[in-house]
Protein backbone atom coordinates (compact mmCIF):
# COMPACT_ATOMS: atom_id res chain seq x y z
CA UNK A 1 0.00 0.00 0.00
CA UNK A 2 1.37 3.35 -1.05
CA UNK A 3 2.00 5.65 1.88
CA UNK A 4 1.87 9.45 2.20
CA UNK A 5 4.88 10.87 4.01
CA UNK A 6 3.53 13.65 5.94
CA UNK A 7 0.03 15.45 5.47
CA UNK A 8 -0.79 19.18 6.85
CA UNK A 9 -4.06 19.70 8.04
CA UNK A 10 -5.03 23.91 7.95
CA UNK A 11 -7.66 25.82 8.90
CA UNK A 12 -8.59 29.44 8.73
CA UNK A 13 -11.38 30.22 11.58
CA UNK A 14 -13.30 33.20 10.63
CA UNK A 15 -16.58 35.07 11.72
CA UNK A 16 -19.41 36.27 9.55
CA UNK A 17 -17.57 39.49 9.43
CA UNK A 18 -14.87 38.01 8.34
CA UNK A 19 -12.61 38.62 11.52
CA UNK A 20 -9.78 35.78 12.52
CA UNK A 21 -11.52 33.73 15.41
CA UNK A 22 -8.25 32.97 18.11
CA UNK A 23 -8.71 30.54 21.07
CA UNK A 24 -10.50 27.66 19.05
CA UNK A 25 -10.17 23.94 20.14
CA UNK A 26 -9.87 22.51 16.38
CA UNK A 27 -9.79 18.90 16.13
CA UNK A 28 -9.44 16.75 12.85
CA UNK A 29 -10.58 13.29 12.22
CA UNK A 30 -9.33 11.37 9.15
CA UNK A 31 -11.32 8.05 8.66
CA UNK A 32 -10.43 5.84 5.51
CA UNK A 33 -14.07 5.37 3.66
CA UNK A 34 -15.26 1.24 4.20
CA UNK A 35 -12.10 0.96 5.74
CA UNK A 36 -11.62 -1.02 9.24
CA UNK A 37 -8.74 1.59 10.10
CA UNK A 38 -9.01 3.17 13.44
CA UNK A 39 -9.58 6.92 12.80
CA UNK A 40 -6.63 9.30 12.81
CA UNK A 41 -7.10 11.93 15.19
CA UNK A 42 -4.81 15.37 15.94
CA UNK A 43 -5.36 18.48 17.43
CA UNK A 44 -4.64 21.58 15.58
CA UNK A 45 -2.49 24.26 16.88
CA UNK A 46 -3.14 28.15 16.45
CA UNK A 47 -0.51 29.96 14.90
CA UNK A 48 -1.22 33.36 13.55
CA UNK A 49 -4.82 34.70 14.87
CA UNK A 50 -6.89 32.36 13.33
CA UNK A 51 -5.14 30.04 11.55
CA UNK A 52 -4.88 26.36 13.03
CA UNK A 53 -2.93 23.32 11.46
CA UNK A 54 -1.39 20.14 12.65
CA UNK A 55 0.89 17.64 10.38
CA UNK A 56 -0.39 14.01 10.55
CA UNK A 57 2.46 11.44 9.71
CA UNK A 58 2.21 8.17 7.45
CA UNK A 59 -1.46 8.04 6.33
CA UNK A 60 -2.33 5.93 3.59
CA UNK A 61 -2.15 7.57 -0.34
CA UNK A 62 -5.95 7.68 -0.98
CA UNK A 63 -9.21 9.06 -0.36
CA UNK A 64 -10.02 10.12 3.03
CA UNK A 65 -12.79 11.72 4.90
CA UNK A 66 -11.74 14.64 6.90
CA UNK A 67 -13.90 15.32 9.74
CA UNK A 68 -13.27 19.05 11.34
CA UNK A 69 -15.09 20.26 14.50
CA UNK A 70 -13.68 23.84 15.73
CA UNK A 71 -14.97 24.58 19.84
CA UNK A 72 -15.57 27.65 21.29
CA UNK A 73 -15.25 31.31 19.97
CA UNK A 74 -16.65 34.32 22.04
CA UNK A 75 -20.25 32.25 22.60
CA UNK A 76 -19.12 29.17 22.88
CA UNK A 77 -20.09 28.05 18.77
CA UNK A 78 -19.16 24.71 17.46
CA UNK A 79 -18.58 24.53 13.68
CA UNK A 80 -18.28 21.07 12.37
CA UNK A 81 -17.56 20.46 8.42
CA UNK A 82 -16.98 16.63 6.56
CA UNK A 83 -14.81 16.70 3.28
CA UNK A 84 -13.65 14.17 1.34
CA UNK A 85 -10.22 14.52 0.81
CA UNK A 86 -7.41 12.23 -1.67
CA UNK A 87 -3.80 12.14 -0.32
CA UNK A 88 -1.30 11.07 -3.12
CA UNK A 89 2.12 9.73 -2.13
């Protein structure tokens, strides 16, 4: 099975207004579709205000579903998205 070295996972929080949200809990889930591989889970770190990311290490070349759920914010919102993703070698 072909592997993919190293995969970043980035996010840019926003608000309607289009102002960086800072102080999120982001998490990411990757799950292999009608796979039985446990889910790959990371936390994402802030860098610049707003911005989150996290590298996830030695993931299978090959479609993906990327699960994103972002936690908190000035009222306590949840945002939580589902892609489908394909990570090539």
């Amino acid at each position: 099975m072909e592997r993919c070295e190293a995969a970043r996972v980035a996010v840019l929080a926003k608000d309607a207004d289009g102002a960086p949200l800072s102080g999120l809990t982001v998490t990411a889930t990757l799950r292999r579709p009608a796979s039985p591989e446990a889910p790959v889970v990371v936390v994402l770190s802030e860098g610049e205000t707003g911005r989150y990311q996290a590298m996830v290490n030695d993931l299978a070349a090959g479609n993906w579903i990327l699960d994103l759920e972002a936690l908190g914010g000035r009222e306590g919102e949840a945002f939580k998205s589902r892609n489908r993703v394909f990570l090539s070698q």
